[in-house]
C-alpha atoms as a PDB file:
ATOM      1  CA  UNK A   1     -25.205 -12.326   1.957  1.00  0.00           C
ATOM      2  CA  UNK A   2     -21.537 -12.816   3.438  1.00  0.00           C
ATOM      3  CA  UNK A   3     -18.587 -11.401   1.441  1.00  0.00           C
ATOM      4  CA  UNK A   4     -17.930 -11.711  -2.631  1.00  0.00           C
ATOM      5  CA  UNK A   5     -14.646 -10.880  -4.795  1.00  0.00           C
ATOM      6  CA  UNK A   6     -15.067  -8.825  -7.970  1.00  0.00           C
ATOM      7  CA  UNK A   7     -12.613  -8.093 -10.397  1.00  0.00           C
ATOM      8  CA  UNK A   8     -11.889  -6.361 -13.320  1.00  0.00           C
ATOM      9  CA  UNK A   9      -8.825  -7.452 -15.627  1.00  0.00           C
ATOM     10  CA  UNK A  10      -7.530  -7.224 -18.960  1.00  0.00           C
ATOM     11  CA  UNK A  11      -4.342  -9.294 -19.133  1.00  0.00           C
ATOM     12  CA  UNK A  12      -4.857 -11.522 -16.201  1.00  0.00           C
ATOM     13  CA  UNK A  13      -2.672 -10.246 -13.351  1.00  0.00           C
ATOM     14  CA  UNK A  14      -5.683  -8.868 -11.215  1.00  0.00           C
ATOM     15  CA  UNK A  15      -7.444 -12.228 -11.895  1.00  0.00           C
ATOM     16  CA  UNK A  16      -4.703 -14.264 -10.310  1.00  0.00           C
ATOM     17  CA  UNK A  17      -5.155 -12.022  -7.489  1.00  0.00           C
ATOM     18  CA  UNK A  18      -8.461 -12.273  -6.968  1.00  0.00           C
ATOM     19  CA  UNK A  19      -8.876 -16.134  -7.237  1.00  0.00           C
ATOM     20  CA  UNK A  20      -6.109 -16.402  -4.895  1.00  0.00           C
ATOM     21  CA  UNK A  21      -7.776 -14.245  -2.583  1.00  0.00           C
ATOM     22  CA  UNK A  22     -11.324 -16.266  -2.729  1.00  0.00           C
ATOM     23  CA  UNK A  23      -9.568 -19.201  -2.288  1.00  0.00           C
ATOM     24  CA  UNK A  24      -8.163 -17.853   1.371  1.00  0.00           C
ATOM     25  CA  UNK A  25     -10.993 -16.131   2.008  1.00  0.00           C
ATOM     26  CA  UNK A  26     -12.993 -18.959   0.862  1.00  0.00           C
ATOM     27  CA  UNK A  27     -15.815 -17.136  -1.085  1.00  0.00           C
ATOM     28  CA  UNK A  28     -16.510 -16.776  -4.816  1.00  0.00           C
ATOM     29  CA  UNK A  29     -14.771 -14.364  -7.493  1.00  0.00           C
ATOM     30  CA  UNK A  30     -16.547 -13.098 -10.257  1.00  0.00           C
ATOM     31  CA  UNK A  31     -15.493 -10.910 -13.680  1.00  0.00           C
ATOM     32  CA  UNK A  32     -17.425  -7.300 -12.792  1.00  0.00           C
ATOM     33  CA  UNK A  33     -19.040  -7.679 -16.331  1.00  0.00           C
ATOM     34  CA  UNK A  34     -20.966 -10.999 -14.726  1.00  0.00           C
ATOM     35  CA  UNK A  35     -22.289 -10.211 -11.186  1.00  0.00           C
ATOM     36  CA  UNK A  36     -25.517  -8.619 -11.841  1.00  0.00           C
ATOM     37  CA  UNK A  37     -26.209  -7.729  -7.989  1.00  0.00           C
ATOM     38  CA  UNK A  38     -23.555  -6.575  -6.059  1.00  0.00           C
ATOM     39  CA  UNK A  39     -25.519  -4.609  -3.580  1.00  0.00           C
ATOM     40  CA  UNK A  40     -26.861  -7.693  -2.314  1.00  0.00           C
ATOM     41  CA  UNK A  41     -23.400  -8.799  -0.357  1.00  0.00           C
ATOM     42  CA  UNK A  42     -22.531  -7.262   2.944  1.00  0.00           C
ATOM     43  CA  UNK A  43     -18.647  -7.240   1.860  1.00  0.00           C
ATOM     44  CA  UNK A  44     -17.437  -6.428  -1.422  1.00  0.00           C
ATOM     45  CA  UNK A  45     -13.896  -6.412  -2.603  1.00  0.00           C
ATOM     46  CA  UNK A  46     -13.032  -5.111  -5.554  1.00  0.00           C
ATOM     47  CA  UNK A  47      -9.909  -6.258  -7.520  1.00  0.00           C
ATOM     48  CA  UNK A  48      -8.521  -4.438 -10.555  1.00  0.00           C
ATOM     49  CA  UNK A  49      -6.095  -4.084 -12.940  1.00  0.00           C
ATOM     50  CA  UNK A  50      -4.836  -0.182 -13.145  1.00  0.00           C
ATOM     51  CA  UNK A  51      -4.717   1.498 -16.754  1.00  0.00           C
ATOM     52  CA  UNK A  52      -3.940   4.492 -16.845  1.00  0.00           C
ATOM     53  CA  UNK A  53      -5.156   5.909 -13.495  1.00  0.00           C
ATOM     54  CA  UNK A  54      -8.384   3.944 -14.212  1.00  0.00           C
ATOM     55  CA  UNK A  55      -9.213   0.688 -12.091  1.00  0.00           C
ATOM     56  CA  UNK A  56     -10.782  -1.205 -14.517  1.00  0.00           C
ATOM     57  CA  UNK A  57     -14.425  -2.038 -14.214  1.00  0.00           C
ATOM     58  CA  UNK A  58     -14.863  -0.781 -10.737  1.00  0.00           C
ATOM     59  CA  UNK A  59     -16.671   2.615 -11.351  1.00  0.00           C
ATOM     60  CA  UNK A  60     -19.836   0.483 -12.790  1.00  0.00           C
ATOM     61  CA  UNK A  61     -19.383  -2.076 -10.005  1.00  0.00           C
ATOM     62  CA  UNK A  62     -19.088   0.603  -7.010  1.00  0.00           C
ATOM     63  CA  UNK A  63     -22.555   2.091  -8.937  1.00  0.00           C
ATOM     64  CA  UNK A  64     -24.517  -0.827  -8.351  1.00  0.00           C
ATOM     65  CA  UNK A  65     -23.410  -1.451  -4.573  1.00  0.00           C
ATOM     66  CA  UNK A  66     -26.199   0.390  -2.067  1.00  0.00           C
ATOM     67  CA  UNK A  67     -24.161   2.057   0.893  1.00  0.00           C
ATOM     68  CA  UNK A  68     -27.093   0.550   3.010  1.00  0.00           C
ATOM     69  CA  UNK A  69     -26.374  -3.218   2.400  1.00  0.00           C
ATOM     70  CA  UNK A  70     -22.752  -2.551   1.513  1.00  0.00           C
ATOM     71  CA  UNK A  71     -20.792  -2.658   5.192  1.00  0.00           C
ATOM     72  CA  UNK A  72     -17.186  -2.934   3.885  1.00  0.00           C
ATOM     73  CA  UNK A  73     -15.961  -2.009   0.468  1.00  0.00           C
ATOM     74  CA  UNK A  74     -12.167  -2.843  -0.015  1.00  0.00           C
ATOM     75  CA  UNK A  75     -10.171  -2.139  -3.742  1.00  0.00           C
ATOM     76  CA  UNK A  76      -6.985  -3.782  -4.094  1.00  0.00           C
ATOM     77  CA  UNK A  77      -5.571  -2.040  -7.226  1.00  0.00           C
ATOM     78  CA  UNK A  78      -3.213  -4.128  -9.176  1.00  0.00           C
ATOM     79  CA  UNK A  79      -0.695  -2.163 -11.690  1.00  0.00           C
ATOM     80  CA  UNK A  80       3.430  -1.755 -12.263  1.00  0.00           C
ATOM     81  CA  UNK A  81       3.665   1.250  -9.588  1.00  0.00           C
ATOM     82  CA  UNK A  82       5.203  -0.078  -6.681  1.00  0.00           C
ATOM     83  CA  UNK A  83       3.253   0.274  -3.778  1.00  0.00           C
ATOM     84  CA  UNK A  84       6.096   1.088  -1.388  1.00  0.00           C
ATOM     85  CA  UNK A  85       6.766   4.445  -2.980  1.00  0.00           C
ATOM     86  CA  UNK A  86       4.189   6.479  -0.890  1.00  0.00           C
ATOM     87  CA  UNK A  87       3.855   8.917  -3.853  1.00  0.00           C
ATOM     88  CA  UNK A  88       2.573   6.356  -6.443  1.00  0.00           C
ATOM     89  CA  UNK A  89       0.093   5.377  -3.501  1.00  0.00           C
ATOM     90  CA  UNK A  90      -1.101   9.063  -2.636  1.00  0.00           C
ATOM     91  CA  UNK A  91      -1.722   9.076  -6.524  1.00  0.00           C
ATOM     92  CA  UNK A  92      -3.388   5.388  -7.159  1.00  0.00           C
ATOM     93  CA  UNK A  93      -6.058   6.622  -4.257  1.00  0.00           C
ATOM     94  CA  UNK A  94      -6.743   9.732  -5.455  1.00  0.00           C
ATOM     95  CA  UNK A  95      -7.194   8.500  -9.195  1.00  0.00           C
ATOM     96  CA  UNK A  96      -9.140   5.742  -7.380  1.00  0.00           C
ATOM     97  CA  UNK A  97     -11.969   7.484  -4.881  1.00  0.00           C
ATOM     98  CA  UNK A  98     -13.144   9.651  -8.058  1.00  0.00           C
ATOM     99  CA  UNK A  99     -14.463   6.698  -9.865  1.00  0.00           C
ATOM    100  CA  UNK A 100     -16.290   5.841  -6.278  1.00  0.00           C
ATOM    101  CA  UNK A 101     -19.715   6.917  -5.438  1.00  0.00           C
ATOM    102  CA  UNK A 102     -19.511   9.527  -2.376  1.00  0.00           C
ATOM    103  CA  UNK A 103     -21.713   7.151  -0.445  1.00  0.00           C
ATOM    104  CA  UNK A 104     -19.153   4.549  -0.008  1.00  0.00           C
ATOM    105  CA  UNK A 105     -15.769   6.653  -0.353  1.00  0.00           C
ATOM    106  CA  UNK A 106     -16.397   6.863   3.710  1.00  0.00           C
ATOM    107  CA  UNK A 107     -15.973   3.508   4.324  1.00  0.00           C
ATOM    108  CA  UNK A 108     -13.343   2.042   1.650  1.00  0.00           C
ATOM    109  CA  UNK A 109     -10.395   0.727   2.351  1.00  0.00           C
ATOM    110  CA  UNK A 110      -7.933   0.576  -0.442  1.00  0.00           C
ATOM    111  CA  UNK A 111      -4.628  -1.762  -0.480  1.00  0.00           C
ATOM    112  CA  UNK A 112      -2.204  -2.033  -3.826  1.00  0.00           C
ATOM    113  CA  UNK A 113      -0.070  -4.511  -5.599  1.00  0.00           C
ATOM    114  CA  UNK A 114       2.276  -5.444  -8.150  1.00  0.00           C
ATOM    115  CA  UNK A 115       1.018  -6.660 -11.577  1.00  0.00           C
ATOM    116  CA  UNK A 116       2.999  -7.226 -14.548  1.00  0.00           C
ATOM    117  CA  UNK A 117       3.555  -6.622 -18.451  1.00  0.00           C
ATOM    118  CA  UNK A 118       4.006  -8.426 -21.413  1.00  0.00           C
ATOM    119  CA  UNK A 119       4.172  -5.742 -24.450  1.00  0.00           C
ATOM    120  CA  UNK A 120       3.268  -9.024 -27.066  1.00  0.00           C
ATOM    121  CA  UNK A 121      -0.371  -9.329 -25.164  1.00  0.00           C
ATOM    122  CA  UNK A 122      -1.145  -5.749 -25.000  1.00  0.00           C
ATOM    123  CA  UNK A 123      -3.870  -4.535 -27.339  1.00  0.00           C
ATOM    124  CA  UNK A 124      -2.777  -2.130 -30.074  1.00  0.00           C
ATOM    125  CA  UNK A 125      -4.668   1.064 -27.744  1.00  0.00           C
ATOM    126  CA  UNK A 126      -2.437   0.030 -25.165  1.00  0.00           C
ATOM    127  CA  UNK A 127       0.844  -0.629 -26.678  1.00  0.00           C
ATOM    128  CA  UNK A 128       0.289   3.261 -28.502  1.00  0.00           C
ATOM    129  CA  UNK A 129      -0.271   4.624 -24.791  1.00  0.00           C
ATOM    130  CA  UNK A 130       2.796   2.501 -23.664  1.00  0.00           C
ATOM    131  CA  UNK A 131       4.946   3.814 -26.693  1.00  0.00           C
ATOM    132  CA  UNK A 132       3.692   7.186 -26.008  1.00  0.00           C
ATOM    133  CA  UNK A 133       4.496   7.435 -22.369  1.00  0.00           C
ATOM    134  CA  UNK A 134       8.229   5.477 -22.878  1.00  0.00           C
ATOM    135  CA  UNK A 135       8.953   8.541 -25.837  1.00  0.00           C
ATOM    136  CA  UNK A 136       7.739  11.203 -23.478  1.00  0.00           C
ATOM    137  CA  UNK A 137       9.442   9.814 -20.226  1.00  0.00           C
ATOM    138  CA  UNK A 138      13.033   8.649 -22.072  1.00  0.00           C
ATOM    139  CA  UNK A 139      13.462  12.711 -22.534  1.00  0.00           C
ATOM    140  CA  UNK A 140      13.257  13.472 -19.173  1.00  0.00           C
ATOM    141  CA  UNK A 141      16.617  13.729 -17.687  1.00  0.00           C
ATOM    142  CA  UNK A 142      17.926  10.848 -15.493  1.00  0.00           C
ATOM    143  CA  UNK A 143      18.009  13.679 -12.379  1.00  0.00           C
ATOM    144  CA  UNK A 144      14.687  13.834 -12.634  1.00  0.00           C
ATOM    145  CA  UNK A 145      13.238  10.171 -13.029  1.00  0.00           C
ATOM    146  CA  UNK A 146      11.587   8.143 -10.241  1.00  0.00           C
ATOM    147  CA  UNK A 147      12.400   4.511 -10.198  1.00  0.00           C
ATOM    148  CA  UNK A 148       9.524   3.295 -11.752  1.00  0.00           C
ATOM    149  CA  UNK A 149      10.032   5.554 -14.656  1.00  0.00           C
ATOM    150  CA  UNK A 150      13.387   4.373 -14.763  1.00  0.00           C
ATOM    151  CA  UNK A 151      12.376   0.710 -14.375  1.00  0.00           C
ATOM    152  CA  UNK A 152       9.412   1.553 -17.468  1.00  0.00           C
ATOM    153  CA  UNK A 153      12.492   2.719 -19.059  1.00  0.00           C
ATOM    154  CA  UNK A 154      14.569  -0.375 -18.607  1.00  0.00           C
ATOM    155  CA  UNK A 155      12.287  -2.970 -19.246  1.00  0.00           C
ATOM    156  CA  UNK A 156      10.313  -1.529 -22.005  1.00  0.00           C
ATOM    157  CA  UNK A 157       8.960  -4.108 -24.801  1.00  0.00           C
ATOM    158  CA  UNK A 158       9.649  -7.308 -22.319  1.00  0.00           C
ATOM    159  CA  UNK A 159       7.571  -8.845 -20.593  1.00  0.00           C
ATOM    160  CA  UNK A 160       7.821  -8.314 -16.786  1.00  0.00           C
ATOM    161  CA  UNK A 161       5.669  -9.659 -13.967  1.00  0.00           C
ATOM    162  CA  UNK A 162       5.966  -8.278 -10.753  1.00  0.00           C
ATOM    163  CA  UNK A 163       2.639 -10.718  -9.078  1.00  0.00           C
ATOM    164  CA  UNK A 164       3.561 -12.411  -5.647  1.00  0.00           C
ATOM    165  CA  UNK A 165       0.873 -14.214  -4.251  1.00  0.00           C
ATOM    166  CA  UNK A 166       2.302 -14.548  -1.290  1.00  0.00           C
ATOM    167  CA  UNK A 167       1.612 -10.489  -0.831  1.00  0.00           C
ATOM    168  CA  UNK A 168      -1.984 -11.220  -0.225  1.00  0.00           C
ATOM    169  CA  UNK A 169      -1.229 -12.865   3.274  1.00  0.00           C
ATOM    170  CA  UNK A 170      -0.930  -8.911   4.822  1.00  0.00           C
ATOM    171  CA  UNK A 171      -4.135  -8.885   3.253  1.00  0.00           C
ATOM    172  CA  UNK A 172      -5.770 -11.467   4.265  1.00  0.00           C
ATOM    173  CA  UNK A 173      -5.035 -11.133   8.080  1.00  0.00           C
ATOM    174  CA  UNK A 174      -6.244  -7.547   7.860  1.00  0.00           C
ATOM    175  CA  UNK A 175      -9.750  -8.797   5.826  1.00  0.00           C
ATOM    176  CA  UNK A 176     -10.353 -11.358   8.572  1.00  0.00           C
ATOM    177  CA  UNK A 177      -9.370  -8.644  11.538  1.00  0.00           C
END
C-alpha cells in the first residue's frame, strides 16, 4: 500500500495538522489508537502532539511498522517550542528517536511545528505539570530565560494557538520530492 497519516493528539492541534496534510497529500489520516496495521503501508507519517518530551502515541505506532515494508517514516512533532530555535529542535529529535525502534531511526525524517494551549481544556495531570514547570521556570532569572520560557511565562493560563496551516506547504513539497 501507498502512503497513510497517523496521529496521535490530545487537545486537537496535531489533528488539524494531520487532516490538513491528508487532504494535500490526498490519503487517509487515522487516530494511532485505530490503525491496526501500519506495517502494511510503504509510507508512514506520523503526526503528534509533544508532552513533555513524549510524542504522543508514536512509540506503539513506530513498534508495529516492519523496517522491510516501511520505505519512508516521517514524524512531524507538533508542540509550543518554536521550531526556529535550533536548540528546541536538537532537543525535540533527540527526545524523539528514543521512542523509535533502531530499525527505522536510519531512515526517519523528522520536521516540527507550532501547536497551541488552552489551560481550560487541559486535563488536571497536565495543568499540575504546567503549574509545576511555570513555578520552577518564573524563578529563574530573566538573564537566563530563552524565549519560549519567557513566552510560557507570559502567556500562562490563556489560551494560545500558535497552528498555521499554511506551514505544511514546506512540507508538502518536500513529501512529494
Amino acid at each position: 500500500m501507498g502512503a497513510i497519516i497517523i496521529y496521535g493528539s490530545c487537545y486537537g492541534t496535531a489533528k488539524i495538522y494531520a487532516e490538513a496534510l491528508a487532504e494535500r497529500l490526498k490519503c487517509e489520516a487515522l487516530p494511532y489508537d485505530k490503525i491496526k496495521e501500519p506495517d502494511e503501508y510503504e509510507e508512514v507519517i506520523y503526526v503528534g502532539g509533544l508532552y513533555a518530551g513524549v510524542i504522543m502515541g508514536m512509540a506503539k505506532t513506530a513498534k508495529k511498522i516492519s523496517a522491510d515494508k516501511c520505505k519512508r517514516f516521517v514524524v512531524i512533532t507538533v508542540g509550543l517550542a518554536d521550531p526556529a530555535d535550533e536548540k528546541n529542535v536538537e532537543n525535540i529529535r533527540k527526545a524523539a528517536i528514543r521512542q523509535i525502534p533502531n530499525s527505522l531511526a536510519d531512515r526517519t525524517e523528522f520536521y516540527h511545528l507550532r501547536g497551541g494551549i488552552d489551560y481550560e481544556k487541559l486535563s488536571f495531570k497536565h495543568r499540575m505539570m504546567m503549574k509545576m514547570l511555570y513555578e520552577q521556570v518564573k524563578k529563574q532569572p530573566v538573564d537566563e530565560q530563552d524565549a519560549d520560557t519567557r513566552a510560557m511565562i507570559d502567556t500562562y493560563g490563556q489560551k494560545v494557538s500558535f497552528v498555521d496551516p499554511e506551514s505544511l506547504k514546506i512540507i508538502v513539497k518536500k513529501l512529494e520530492d
